[in-house]
Protein backbone atom coordinates (compact mmCIF):
# COMPACT_ATOMS: atom_id res chain seq x y z
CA UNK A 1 0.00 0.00 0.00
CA UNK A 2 1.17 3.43 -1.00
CA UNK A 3 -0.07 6.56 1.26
CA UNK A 4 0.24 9.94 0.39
CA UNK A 5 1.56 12.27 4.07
CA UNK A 6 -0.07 15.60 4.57
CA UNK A 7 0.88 17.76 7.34
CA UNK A 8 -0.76 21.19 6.22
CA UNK A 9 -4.20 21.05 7.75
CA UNK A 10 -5.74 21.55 4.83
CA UNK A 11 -8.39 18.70 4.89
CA UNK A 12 -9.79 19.86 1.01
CA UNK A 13 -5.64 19.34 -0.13
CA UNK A 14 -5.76 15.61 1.40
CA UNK A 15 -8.64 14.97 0.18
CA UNK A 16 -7.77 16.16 -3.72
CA UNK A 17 -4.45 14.05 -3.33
CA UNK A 18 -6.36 11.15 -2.56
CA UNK A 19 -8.17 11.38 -5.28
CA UNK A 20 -5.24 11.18 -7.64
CA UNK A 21 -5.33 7.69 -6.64
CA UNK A 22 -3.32 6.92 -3.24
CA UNK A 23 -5.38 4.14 -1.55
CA UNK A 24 -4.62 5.88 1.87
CA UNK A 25 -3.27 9.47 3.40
CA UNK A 26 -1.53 9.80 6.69
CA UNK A 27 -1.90 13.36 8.24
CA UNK A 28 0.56 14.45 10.55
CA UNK A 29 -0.36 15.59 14.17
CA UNK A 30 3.70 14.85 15.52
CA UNK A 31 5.37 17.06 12.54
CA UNK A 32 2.44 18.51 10.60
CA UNK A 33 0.26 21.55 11.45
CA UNK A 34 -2.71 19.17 12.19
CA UNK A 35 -5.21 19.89 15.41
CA UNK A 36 -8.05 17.50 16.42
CA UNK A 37 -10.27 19.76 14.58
CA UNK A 38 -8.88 20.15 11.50
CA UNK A 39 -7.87 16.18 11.78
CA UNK A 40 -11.42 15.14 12.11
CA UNK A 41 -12.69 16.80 8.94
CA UNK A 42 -9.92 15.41 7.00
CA UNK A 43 -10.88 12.23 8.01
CA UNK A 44 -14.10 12.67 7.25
CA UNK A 45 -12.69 13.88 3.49
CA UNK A 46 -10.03 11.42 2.61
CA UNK A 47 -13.00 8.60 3.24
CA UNK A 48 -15.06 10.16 1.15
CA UNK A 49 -12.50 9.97 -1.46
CA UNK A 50 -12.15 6.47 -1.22
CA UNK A 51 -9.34 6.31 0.42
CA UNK A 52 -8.36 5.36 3.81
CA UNK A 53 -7.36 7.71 6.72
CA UNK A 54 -4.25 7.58 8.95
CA UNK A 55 -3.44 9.61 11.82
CA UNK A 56 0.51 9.85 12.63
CA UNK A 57 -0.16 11.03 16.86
CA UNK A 58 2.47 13.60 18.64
CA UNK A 59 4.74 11.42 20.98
CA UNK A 60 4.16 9.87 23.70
CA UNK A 61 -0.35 10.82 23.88
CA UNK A 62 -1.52 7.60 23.06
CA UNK A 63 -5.11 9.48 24.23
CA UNK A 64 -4.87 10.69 20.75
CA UNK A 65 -5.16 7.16 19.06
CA UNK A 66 -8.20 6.40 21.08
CA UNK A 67 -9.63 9.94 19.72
CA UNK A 68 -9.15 9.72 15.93
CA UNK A 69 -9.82 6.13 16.06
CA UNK A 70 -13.07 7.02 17.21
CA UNK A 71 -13.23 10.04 14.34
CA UNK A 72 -13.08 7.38 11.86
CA UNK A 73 -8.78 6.94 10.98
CA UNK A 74 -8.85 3.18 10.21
CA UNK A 75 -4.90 3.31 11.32
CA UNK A 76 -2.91 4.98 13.77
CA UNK A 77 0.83 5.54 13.40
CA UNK A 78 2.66 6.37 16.74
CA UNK A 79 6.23 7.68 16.78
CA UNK A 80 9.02 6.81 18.88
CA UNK A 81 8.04 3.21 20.33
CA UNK A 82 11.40 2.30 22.11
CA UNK A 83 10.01 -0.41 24.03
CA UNK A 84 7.66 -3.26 24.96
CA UNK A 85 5.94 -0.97 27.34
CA UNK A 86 5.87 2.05 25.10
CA UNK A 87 4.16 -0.78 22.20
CA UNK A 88 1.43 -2.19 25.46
CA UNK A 89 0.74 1.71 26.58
CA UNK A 90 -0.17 2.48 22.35
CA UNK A 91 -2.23 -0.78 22.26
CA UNK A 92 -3.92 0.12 25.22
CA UNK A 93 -5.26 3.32 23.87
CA UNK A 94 -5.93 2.04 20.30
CA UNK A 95 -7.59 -1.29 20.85
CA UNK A 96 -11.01 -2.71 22.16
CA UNK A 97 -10.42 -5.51 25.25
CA UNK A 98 -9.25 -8.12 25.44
CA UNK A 99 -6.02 -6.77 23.51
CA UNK A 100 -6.53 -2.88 25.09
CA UNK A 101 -8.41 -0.79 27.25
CA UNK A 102 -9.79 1.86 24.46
CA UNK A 103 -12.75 3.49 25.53
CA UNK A 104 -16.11 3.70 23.82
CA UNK A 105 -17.28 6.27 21.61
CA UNK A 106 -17.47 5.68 17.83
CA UNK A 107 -19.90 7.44 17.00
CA UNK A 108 -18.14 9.38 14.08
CA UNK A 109 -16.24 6.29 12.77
CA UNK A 110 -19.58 4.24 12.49
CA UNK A 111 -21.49 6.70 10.96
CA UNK A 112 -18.39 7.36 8.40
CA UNK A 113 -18.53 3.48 7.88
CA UNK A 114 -22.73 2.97 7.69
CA UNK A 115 -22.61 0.90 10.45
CA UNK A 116 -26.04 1.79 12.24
CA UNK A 117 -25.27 -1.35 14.78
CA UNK A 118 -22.42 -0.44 17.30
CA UNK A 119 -22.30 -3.86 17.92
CA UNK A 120 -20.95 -4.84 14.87
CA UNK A 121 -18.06 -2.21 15.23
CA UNK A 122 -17.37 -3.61 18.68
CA UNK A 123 -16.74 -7.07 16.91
CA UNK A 124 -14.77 -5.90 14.01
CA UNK A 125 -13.09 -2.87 15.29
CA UNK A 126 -10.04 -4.65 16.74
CA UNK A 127 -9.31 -6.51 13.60
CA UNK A 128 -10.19 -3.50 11.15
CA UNK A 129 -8.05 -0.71 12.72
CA UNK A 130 -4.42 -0.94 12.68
CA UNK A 131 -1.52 0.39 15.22
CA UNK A 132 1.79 0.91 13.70
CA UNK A 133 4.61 1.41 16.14
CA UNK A 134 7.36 3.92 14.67
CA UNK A 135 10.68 2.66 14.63
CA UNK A 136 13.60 5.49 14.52
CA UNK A 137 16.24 5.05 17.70
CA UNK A 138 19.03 2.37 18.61
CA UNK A 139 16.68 1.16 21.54
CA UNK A 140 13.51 0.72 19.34
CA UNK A 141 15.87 -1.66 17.15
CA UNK A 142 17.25 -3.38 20.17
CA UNK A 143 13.72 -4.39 21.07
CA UNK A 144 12.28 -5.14 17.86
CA UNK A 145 11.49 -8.11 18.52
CA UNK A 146 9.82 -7.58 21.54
CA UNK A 147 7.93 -4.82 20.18
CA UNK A 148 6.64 -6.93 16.94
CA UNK A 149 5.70 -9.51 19.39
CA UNK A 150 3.11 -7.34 21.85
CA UNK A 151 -0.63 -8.51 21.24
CA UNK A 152 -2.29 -5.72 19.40
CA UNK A 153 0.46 -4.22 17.34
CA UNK A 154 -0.18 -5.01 13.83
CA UNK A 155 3.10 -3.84 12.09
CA UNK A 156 6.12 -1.27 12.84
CA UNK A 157 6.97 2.10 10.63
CA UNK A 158 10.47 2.66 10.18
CA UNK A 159 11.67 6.92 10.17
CA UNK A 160 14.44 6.38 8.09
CA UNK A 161 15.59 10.69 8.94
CA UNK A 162 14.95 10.28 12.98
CA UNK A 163 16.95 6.40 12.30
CA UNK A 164 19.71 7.55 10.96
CA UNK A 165 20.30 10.80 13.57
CA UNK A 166 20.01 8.03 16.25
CA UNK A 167 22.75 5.28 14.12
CA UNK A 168 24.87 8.59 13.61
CA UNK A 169 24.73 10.22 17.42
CA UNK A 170 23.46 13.40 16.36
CA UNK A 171 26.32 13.16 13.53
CA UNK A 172 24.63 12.97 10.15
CA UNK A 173 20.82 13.29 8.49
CA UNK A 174 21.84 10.69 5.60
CA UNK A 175 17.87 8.59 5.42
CA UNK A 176 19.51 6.53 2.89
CA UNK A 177 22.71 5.97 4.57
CA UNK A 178 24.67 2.41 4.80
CA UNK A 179 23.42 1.91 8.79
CA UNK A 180 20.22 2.78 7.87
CA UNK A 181 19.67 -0.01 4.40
CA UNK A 182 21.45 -2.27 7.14
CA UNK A 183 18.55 -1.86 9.50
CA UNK A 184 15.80 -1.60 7.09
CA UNK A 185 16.86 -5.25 5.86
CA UNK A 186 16.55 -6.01 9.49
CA UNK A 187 13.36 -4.57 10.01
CA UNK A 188 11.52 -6.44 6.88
CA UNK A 189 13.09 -9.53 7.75
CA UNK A 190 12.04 -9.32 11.39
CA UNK A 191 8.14 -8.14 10.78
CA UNK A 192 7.78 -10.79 7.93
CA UNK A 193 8.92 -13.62 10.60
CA UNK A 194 6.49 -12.02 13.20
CA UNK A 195 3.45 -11.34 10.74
CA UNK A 196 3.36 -8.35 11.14
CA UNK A 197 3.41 -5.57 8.62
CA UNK A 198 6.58 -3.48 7.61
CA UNK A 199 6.16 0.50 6.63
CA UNK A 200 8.35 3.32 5.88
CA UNK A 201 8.73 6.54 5.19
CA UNK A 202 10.06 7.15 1.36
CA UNK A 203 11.41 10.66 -0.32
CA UNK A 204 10.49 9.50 -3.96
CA UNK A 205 7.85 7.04 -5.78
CA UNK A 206 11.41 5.60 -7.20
CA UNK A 207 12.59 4.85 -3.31
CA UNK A 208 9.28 3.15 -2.56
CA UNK A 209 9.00 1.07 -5.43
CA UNK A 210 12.54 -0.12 -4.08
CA UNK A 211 11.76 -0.54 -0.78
CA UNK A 212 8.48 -2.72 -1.74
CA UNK A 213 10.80 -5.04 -3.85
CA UNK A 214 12.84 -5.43 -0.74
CA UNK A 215 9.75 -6.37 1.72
CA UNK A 216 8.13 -3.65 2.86
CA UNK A 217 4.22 -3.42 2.52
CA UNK A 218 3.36 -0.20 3.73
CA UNK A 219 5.12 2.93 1.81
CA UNK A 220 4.77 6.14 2.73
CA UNK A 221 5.83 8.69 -0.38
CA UNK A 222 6.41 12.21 0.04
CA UNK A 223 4.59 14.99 1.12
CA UNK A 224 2.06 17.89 0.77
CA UNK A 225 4.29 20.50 0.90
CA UNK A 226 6.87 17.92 -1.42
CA UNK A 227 3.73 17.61 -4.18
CA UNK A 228 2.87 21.69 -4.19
CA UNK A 229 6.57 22.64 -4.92
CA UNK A 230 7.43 20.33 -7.34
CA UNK A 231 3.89 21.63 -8.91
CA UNK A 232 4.95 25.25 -8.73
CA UNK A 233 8.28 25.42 -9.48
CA UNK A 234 8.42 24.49 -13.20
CA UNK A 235 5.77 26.95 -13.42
CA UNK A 236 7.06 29.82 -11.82
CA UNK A 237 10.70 28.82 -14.08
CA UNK A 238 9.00 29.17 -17.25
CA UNK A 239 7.45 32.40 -16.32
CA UNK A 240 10.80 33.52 -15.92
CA UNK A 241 12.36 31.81 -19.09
């Protein structure tokens, strides 16, 4: 699956680029200018377009997942899951007992859905939204395993810019650096053995179509901001010709 990543709050831009075609768009809470408001109308927009809505939550409020889960996202990235107990604390929030504690209140999602019997999203919910744990420091890859392993996480999402700050000490932002493919390799190797799905962040359609050759099933590819510039600039250079 290939996602489109919108941080600009703009819920009418996500939902025009998913209607160029990307089956899903992740909008950025942690990095992006989203707010709850603005979040739950694009929601509301990107499923409308057909496509399916992600919410990427600020670090560390796993509150959030429960919240935009219940707005209608049908998955919920959250950043910097170093541990087992950072991976249990997200599932808590973002799934139904007996894999979390998530409180009720769909109202939004089931109504964006046509489910008119909350029942039915009680039974399905669990199975139907996803939690992907970010992957981007040294300890996150020392417990990998562990991590891929807790009930309720359904696959990891590697930051390939925070990853390779972390591999460098604060040295280097190389994403596509030698430490970094190393781990990567890892990381698809590791969530294909647990069953679990495999995402990352890409700067180009040409690095994701690599990285989906190599294992991973859940690309992320560019940006908002990325897709207006690259729109604008050949246009502003041949009013200038």
């Amino acid at each position: 699956m290939y996602t489109a990543w919108c941080g600009l709050a703009a819920p009418i831009l996500a939902e025009l680029i998913a209607r160029e075609g990307f089956a899903a768009v992740v909008l950025d809470q942690q990095h992006g200018l989203y707010d709850m408001g603005t979040t739950a109308a694009a929601i509301a927009a990107v499923r409308m377009a057909g496509s399916a809505p992600i919410v990427r939550i600020p670090v560390g409020d796993f509150a959030v997942a429960s919240r935009v889960l219940d707005f209608g996202a049908e998955a919920v990235i959250a950043p910097m899951i170093n541990t087992a107990a950072d991976a249990k604390a997200f599932v808590a929030a973002a799934k139904y007992p007996p894999l979390g504690e998530r409180s009720w209140g769909p109202h939004r999602a089931t109504t964006l859905a046509g489910i008119p019997d909350q029942k039915v999203y009680l039974k399905e919910a669990n199975a139907l939204t996803v939690a992907l744990a970010m992957i981007e420091t040294r300890a996150a890859l020392k417990n990998l395993d562990l991590i891929l392993k807790t009930r309720g996480i359904d696959g990891v999402f590697v930051g390939p810019s925070d990853l390779s700050i972390n591999l460098s000490n604060g040295a280097a932002l190389e994403p596509v650096s030698a430490d970094v493919e190393r781990e990567l390799a890892r990381v698809a190797k590791l969530a294909k053995k647990a069953g679990k799905i495999a995402g990352v962040y890409c700067h180009s359609a040409e690095r994701a179509r690599e990285l989906a050759e190599r294992g991973f099933q859940f690309l992320a590819v560019g940006s908002d901001m990325a897709f207006l510039r690259a729109g604008t600039a050949p246009v502003v250079k041949a009013l200038h010709a």
